[in-house]
Protein backbone atom coordinates (compact mmCIF):
# COMPACT_ATOMS: atom_id res chain seq x y z
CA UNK A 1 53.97 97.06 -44.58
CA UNK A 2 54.29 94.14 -46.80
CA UNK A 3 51.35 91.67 -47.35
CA UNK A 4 54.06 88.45 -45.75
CA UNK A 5 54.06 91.33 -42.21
CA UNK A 6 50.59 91.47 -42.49
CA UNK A 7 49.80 88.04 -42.92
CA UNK A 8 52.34 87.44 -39.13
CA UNK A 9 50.60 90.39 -37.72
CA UNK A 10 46.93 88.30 -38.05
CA UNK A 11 48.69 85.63 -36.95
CA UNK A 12 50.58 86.65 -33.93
CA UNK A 13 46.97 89.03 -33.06
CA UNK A 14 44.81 85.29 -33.16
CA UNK A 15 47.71 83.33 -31.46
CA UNK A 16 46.97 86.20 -28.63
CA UNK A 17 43.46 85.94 -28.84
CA UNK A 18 43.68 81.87 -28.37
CA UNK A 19 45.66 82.00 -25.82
CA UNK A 20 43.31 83.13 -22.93
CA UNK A 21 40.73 81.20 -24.01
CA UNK A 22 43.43 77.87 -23.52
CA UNK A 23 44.29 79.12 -20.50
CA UNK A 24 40.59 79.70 -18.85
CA UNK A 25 39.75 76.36 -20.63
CA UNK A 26 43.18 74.72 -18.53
CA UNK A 27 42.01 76.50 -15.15
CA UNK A 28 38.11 75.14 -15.76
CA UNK A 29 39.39 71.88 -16.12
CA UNK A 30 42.10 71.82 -13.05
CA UNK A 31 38.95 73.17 -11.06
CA UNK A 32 36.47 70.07 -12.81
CA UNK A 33 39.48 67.61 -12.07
CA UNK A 34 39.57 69.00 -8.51
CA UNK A 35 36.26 68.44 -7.66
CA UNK A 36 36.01 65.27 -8.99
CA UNK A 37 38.82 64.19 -7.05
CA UNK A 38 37.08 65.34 -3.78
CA UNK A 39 34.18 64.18 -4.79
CA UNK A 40 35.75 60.76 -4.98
CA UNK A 41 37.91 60.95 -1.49
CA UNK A 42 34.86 62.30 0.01
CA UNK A 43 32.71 58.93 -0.76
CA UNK A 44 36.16 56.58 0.07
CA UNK A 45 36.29 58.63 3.40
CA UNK A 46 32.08 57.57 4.26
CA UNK A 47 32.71 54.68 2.67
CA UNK A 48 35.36 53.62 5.25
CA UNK A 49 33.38 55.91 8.17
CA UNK A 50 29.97 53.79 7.58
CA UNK A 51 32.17 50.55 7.42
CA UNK A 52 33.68 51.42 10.48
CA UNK A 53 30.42 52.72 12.47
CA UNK A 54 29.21 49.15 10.99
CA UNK A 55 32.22 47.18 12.56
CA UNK A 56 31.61 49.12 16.06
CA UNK A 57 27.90 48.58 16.22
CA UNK A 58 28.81 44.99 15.10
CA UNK A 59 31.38 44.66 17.68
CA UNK A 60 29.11 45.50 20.80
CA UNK A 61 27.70 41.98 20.12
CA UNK A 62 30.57 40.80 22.08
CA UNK A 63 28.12 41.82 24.94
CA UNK A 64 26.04 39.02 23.62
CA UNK A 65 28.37 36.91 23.94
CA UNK A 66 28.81 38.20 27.57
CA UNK A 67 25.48 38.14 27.98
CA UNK A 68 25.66 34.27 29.76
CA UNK A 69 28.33 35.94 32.27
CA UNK A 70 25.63 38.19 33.73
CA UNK A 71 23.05 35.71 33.72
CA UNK A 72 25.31 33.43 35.17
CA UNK A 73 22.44 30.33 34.92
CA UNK A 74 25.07 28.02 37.23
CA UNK A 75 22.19 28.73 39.68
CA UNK A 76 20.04 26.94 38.13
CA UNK A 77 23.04 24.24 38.52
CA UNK A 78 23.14 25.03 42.14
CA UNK A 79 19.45 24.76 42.97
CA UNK A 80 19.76 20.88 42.47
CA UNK A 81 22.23 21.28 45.39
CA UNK A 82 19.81 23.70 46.90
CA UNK A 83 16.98 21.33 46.71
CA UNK A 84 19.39 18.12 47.40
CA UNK A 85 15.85 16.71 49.41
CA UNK A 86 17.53 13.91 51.21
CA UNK A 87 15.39 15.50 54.00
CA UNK A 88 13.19 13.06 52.38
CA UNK A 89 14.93 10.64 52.27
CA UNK A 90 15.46 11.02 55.93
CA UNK A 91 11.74 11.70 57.10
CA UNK A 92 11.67 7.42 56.91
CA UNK A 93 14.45 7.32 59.32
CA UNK A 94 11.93 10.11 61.67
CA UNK A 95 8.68 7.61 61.26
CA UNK A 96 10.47 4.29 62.21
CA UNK A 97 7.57 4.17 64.18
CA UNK A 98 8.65 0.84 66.00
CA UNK A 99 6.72 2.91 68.84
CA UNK A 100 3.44 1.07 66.89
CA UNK A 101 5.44 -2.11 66.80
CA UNK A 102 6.25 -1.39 70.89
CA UNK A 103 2.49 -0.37 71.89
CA UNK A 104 1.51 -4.41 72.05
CA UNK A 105 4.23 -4.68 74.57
CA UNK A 106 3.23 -1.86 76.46
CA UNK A 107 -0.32 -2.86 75.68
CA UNK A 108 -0.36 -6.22 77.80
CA UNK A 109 0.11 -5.06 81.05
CA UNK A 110 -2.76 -2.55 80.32
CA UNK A 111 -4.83 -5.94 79.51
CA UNK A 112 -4.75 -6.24 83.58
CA UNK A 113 -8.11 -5.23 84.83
CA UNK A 114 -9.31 -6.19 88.26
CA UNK A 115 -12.12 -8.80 88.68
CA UNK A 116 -14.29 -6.13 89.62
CA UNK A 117 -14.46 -3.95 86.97
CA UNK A 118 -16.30 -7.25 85.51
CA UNK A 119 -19.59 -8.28 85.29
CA UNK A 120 -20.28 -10.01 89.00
CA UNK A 121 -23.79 -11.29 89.82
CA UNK A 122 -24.32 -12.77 93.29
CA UNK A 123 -24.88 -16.66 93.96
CA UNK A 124 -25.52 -16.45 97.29
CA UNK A 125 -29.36 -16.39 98.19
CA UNK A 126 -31.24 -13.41 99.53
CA UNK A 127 -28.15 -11.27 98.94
CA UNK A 128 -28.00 -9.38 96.21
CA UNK A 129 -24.99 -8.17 95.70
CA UNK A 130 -22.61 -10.37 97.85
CA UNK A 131 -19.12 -8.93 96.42
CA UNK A 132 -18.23 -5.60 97.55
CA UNK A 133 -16.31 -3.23 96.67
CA UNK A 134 -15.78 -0.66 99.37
CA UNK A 135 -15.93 2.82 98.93
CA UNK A 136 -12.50 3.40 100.22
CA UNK A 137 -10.12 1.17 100.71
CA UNK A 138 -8.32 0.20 104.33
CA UNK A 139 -6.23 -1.51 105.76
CA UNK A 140 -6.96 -4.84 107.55
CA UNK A 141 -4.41 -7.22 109.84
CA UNK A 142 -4.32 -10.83 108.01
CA UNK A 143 -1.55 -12.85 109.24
CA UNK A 144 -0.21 -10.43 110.85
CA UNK A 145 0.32 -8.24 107.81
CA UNK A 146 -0.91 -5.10 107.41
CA UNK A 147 -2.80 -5.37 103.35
CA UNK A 148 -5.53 -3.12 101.80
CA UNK A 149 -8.78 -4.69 101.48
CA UNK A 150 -10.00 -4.01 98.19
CA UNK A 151 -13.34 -6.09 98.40
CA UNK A 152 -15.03 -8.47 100.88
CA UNK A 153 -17.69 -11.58 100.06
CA UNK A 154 -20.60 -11.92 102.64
CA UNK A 155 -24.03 -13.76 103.36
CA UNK A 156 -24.83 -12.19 106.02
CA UNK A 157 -24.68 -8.52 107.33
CA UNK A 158 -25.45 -7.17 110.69
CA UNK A 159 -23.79 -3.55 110.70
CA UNK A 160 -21.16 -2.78 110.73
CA UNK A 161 -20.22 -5.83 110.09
CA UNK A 162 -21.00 -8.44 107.41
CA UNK A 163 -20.48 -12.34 107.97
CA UNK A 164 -20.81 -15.49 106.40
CA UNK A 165 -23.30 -17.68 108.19
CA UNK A 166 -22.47 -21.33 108.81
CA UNK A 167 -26.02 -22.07 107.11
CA UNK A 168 -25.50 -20.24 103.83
CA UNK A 169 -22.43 -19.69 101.54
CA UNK A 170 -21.39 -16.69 100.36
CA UNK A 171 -20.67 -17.07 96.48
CA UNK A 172 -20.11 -14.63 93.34
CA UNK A 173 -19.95 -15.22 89.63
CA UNK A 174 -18.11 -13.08 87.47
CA UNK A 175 -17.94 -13.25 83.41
CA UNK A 176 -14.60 -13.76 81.56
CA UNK A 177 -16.03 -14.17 77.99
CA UNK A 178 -12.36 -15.78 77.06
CA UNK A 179 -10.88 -12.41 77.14
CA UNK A 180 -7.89 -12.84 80.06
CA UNK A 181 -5.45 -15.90 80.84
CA UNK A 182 -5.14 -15.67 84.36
CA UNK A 183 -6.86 -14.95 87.19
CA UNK A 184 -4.63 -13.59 90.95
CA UNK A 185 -6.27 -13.99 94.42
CA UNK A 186 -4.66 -12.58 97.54
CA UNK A 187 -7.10 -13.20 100.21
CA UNK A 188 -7.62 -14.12 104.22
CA UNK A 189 -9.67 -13.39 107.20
CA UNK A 190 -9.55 -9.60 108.69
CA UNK A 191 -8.23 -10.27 112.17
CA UNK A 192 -9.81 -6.92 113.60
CA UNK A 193 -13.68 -8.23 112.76
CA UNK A 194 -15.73 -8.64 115.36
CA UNK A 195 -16.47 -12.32 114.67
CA UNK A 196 -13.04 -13.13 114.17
CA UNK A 197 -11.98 -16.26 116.20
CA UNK A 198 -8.55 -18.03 116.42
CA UNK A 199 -10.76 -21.42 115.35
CA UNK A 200 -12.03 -19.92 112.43
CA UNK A 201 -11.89 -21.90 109.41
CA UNK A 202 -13.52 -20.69 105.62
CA UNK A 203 -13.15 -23.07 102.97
CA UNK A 204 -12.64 -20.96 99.64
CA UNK A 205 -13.67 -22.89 96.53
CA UNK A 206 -12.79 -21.26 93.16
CA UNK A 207 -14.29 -22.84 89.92
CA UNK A 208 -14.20 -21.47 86.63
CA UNK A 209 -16.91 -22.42 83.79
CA UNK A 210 -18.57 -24.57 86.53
CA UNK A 211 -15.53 -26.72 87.34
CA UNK A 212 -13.90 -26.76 90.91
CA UNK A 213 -10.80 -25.88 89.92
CA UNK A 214 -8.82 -24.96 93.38
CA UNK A 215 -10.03 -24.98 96.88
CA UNK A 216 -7.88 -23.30 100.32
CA UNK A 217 -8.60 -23.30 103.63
CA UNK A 218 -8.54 -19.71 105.10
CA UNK A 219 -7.67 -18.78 108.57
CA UNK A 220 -6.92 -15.54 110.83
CA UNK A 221 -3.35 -16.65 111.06
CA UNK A 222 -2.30 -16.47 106.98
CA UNK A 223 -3.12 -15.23 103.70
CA UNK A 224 -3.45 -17.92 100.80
CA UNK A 225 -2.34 -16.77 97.37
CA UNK A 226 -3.84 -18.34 94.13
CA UNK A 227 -3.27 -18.42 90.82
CA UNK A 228 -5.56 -19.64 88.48
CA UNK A 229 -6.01 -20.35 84.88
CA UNK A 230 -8.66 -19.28 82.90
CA UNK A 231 -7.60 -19.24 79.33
CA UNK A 232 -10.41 -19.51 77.11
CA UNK A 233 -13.55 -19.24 80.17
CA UNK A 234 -16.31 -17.67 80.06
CA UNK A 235 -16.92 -17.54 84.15
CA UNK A 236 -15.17 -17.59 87.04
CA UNK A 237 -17.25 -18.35 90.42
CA UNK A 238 -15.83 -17.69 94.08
CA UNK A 239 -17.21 -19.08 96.71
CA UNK A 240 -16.80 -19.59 100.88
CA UNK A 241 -18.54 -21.21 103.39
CA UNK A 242 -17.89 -20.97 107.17
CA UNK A 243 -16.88 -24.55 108.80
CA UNK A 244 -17.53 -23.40 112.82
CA UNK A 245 -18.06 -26.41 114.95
CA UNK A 246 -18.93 -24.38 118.09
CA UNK A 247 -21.86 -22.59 119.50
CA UNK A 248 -21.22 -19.61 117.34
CA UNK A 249 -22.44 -20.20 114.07
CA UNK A 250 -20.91 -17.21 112.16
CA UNK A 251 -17.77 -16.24 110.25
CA UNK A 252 -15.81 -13.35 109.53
CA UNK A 253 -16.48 -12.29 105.95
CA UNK A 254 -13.56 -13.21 103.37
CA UNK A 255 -11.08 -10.33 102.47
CA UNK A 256 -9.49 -9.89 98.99
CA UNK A 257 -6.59 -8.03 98.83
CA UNK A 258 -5.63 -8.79 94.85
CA UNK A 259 -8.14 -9.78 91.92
CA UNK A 260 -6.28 -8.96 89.03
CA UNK A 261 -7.05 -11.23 85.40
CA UNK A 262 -4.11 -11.09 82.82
């Protein structure tokens, strides 16, 4: 063999010998390249995954935003209307209480008291108590009415029946203290008593704080009505004496059948 075939021989035996050591080298890198390439797709791919787990944890905020649907507050709009309290403003319509304002006129008529639920102190003398009020009331014939006696005056009594004695007056005196206005009598002679006589005549005098004021003439035939003043008066006195010009010197007693004060 000639040195210039030698010489290729080395040359062609260390071009074999490189050429496995390119090709491993070629392979190593491919397989570097490779996983650098993965590597990188691998991080873009969580990159994009965490992004998007970020948007959809982001996006159930929404339910924030729906969160005034479910607590849908407009109640608290509605419990104005809900507490609209014109109830109140209609409890001044239920107190009108004109029924204070009507009590005065319902009030007067109560203000009507009878002349003997007053203070009465006889005048007569020896009597003591010479107005009476009887236990029960009944019925007497004046004027040929039928009327309940509600009290008698007397000076005299011989049971059952009490009189009024030509000799002595029967007379009462009853305080006002200037509380009433007015002062009704309804009275007469009781046909049925046993002194009763169609020539009976009682004067009835009627004064109030000391001044004769009205005076009637009472007899078994009528009743006499009267209607006196006493505005302002302290006293009222009442008083009948028995005007007989026969033998029989005694009267009936004097029947009341009203004695209301206003």
């Amino acid at each position: 063999m000639s040195p210039k075939d030698s010489r290729n021989q080395r040359q062609n035996d260390n071009n074999q010998r490189k050429n496995p050591m390119v090709f491993i080298s070629l392979i190593t890198g491919l397989i570097i390249a490779t996983a650098i390439g993965a590597s990188v797709i691998t991080a873009v791919i969580l990159k994009q995954s965490s992004t998007g787990g970020n948007n959809s944890t982001a996006s159930p905020t929404p339910t924030v935003a729906e969160l005034p649907t479910t607590s849908p507050t407009p109640t608290v709009a509605a419990s104005p209307t809900a507490s609209p309290t014109p109830t109140v403003a209609e409890t001044p319509t239920a107190s009108p209480t004109p029924t204070v304002t009507e009590s005065p006129t319902a009030s007067p008529s109560g203000t009507a008291v009878s002349l003997l639920d007053t203070e009465c102190l006889s005048s007569t003398p020896g009597v003591e108590q010479s107005l009476v009020k009887p236990r029960e009331p009944k019925n007497i014939a004046i004027g040929g009415e039928a009327l309940p006696e509600i009290a008698y005056l007397f000076s005299e009594s011989s049971e059952p029946y009490p009189y009024i004695s030509k000799s002595k007056a029967a007379g009462v005196s009853c305080v006002l203290n200037s509380k009433f206005r007015q002062l009704n009598l309804v009275v007469g002679i009781n046909g049925k008593h046993l002194y009763a006589r169609q020539d009976d005549k009682i004067v009835l005098d009627v004064s109030v704080d000391n001044k004769l004021i009205a005076t009637k003439d009472l007899t078994i035939t009528a009743k006499q009505v009267l209607n006196i003043n006493v505005e302002n008066a302290r006293s009222v006195g009442i008083k009948a004496s028995c005007l007989k010009e026969n033998y029989n010197s005694y009267c009936p007693y004097v029947a009341f059948v009203e004695m209301s004060l206003r």
